[in-house]
N, C-alpha and C. Protein backbone atom coordinates (compact mmCIF):
# COMPACT_ATOMS: atom_id res chain seq x y z
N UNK A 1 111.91 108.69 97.65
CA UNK A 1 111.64 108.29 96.29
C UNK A 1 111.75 106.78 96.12
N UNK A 2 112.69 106.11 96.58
CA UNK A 2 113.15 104.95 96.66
C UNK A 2 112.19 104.35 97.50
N UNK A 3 111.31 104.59 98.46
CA UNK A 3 110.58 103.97 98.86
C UNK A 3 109.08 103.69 98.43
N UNK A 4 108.93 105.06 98.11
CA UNK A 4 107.28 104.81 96.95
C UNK A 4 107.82 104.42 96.03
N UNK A 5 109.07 103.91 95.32
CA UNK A 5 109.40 103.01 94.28
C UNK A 5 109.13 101.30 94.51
N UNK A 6 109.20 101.18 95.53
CA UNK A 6 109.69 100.02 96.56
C UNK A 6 107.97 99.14 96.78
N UNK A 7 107.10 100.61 97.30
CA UNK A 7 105.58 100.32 97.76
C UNK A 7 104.95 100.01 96.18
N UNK A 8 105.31 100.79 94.96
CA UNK A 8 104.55 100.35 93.84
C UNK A 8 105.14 99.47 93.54
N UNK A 9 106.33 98.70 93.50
CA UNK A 9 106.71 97.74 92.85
C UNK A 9 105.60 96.12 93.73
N UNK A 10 105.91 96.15 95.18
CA UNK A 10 105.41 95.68 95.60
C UNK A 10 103.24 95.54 95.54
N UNK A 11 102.71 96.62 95.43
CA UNK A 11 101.68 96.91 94.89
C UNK A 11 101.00 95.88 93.81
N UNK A 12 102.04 96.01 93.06
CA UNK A 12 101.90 95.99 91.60
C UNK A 12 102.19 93.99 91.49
N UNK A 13 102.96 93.43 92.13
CA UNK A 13 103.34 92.16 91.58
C UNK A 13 102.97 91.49 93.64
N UNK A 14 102.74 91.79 94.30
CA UNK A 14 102.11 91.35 95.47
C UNK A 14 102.66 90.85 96.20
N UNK A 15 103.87 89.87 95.74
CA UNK A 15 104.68 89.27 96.52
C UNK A 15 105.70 89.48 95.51
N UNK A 16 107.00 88.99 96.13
CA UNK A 16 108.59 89.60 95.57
C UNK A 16 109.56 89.22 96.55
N UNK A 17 110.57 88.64 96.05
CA UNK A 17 111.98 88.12 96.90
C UNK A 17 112.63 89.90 97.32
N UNK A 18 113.08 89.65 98.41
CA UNK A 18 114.11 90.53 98.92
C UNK A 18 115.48 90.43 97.54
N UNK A 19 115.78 89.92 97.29
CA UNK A 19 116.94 90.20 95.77
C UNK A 19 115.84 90.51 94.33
N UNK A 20 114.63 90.03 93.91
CA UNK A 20 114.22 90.73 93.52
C UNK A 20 113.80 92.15 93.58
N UNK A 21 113.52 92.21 95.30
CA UNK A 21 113.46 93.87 94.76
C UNK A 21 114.57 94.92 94.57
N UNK A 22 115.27 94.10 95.40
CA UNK A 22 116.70 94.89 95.32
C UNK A 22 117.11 95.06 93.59
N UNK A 23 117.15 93.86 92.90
CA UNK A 23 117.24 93.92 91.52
C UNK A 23 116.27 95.66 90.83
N UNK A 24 115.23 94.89 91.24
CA UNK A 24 114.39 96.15 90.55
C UNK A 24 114.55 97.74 90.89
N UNK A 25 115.15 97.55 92.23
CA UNK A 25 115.30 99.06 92.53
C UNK A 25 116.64 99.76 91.77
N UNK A 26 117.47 99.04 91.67
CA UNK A 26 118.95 98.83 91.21
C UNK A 26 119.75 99.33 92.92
N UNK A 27 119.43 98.63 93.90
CA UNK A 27 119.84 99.03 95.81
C UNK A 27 120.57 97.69 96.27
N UNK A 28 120.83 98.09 96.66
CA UNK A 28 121.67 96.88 97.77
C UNK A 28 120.71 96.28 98.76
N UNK A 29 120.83 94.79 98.80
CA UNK A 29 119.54 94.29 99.64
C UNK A 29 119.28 94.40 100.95
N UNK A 30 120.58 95.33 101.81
CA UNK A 30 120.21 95.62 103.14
C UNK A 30 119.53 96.83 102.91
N UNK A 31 120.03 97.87 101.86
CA UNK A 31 119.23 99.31 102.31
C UNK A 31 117.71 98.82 101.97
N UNK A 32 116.89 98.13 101.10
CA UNK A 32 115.86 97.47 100.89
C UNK A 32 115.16 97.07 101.72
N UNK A 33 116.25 95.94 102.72
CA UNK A 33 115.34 95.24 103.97
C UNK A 33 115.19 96.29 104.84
N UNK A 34 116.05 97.13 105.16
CA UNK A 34 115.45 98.33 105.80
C UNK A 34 113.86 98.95 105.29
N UNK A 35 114.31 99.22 103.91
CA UNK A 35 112.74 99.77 104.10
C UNK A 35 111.47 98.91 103.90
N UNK A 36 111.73 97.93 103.75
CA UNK A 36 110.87 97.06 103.99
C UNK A 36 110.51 96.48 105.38
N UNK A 37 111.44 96.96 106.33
CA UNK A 37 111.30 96.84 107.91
C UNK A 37 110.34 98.34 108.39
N UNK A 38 110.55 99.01 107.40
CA UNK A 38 109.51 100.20 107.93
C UNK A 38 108.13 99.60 107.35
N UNK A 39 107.59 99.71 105.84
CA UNK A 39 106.97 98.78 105.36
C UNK A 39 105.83 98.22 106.41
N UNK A 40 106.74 96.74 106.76
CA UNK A 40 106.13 95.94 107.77
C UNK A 40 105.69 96.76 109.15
N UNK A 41 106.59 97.89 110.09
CA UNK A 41 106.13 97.70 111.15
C UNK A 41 104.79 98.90 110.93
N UNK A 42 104.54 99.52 109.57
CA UNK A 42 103.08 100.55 109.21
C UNK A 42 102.28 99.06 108.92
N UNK A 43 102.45 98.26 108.55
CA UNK A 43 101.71 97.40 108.57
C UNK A 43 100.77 97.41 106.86
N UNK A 44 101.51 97.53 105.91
CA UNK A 44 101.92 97.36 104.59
C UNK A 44 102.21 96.20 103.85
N UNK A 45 103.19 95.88 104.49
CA UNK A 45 103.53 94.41 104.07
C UNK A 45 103.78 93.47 105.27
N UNK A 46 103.92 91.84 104.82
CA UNK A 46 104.54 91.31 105.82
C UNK A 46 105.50 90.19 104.61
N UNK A 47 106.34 89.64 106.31
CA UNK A 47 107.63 89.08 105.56
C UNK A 47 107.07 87.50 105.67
N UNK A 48 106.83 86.46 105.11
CA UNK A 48 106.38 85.44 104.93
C UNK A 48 107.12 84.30 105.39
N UNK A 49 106.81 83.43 105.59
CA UNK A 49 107.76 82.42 106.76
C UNK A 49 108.60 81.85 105.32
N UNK A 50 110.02 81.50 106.12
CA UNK A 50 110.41 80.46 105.40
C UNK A 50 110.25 79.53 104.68
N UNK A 51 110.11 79.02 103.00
CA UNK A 51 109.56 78.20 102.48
C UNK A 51 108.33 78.55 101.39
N UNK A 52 108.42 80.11 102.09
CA UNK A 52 106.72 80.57 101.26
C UNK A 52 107.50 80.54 99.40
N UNK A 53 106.35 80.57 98.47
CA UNK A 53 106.69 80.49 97.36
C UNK A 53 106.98 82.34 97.01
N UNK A 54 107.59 82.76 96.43
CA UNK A 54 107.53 83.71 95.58
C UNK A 54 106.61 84.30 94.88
N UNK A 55 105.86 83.16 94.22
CA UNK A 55 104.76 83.59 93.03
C UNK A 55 104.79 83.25 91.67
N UNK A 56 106.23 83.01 91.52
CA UNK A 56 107.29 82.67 90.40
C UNK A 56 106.57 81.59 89.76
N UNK A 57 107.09 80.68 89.06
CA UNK A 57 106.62 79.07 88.37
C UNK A 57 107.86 78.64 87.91
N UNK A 58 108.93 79.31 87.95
CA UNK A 58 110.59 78.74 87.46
C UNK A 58 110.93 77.94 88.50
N UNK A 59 111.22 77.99 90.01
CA UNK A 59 111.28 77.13 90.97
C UNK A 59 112.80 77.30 90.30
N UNK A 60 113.31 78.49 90.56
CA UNK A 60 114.83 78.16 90.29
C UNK A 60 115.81 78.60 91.46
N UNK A 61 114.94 78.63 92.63
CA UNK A 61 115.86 79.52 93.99
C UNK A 61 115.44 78.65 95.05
N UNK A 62 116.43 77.93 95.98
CA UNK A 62 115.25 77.47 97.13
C UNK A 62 114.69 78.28 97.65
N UNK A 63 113.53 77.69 97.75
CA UNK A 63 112.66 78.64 99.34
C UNK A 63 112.80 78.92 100.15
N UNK A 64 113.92 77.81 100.79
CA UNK A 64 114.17 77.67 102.22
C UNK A 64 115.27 79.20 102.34
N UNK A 65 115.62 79.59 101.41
CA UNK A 65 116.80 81.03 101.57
C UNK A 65 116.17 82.01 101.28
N UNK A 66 115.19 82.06 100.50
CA UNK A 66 114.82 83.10 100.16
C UNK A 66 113.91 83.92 101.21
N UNK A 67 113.93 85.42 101.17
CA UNK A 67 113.25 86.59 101.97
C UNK A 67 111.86 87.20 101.02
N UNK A 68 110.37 86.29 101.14
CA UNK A 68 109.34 86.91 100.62
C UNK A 68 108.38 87.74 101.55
N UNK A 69 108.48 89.00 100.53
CA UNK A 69 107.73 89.96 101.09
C UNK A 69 106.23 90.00 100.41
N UNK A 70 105.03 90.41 101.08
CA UNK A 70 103.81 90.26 100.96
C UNK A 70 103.13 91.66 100.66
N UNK A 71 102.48 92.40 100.16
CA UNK A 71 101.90 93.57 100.10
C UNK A 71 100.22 93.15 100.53
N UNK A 72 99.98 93.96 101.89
CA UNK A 72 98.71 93.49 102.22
C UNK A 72 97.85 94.72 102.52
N UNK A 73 98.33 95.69 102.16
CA UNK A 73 97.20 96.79 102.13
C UNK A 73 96.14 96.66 100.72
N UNK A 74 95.50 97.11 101.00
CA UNK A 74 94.57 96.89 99.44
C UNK A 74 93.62 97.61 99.26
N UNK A 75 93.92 99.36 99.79
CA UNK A 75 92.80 100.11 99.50
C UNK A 75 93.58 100.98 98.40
N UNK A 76 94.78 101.05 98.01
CA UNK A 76 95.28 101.68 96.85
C UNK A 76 94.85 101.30 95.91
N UNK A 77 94.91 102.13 94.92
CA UNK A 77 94.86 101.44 93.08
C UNK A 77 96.21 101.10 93.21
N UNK A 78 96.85 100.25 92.32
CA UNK A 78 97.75 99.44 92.00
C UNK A 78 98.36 100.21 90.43
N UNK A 79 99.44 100.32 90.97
CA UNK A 79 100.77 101.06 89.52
C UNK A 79 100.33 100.50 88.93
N UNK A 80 100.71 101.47 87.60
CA UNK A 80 101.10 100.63 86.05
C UNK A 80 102.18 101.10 85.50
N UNK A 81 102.81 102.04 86.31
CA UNK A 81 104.31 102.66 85.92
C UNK A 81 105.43 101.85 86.09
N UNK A 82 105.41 100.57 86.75
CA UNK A 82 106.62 99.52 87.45
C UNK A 82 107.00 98.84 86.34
N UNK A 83 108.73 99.12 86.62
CA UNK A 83 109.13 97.82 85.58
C UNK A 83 108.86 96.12 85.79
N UNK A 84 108.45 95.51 85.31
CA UNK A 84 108.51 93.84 85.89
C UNK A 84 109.56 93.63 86.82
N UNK A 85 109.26 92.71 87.47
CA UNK A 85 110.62 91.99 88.44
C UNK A 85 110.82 91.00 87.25
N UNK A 86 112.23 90.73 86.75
CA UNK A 86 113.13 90.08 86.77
C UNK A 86 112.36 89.14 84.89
């Protein structure tokens, strides 16, 4: 459940910090990076180098710490059931 929570959130807003999603799931950010390590190795998402932006426009987190994840499949329709990140 937690993980098709995880795939529409991501879906839905395209890119997303590893503590954002954790936020949104209400999870702890290792059980998260786990499934976002499954995620990546179906080849779903990928994890974006160091420095990548978020997506954001607040610029209130460095980059250089932050964990952005990418949603790169794109033959789904895209949720409309997701709460916003943050």
């Amino acid at each position: 459940m937690i993980l098709s929570r995880l795939t529409d959130t991501l879906r839905l807003h395209h890119r997303a910090s590893l503590d954002d999603l954790a936020t949104a799931l209400q999870a702890a950010p290792e059980a998260v990076e786990a499934m976002l390590a499954t995620l990546e190795r179906k080849g779903r998402i990928r994890r974006l180098p160091a420095g990548s932006s978020c997506g954001k426009s607040c610029c209130a987190c460095d980059p250089k710490h932050l964990q952005i994840y990418e949603w790169v499949e794109t033959t789904d329709a895209h949720p409309e059931s997701v709460a916003p990140l943050r």
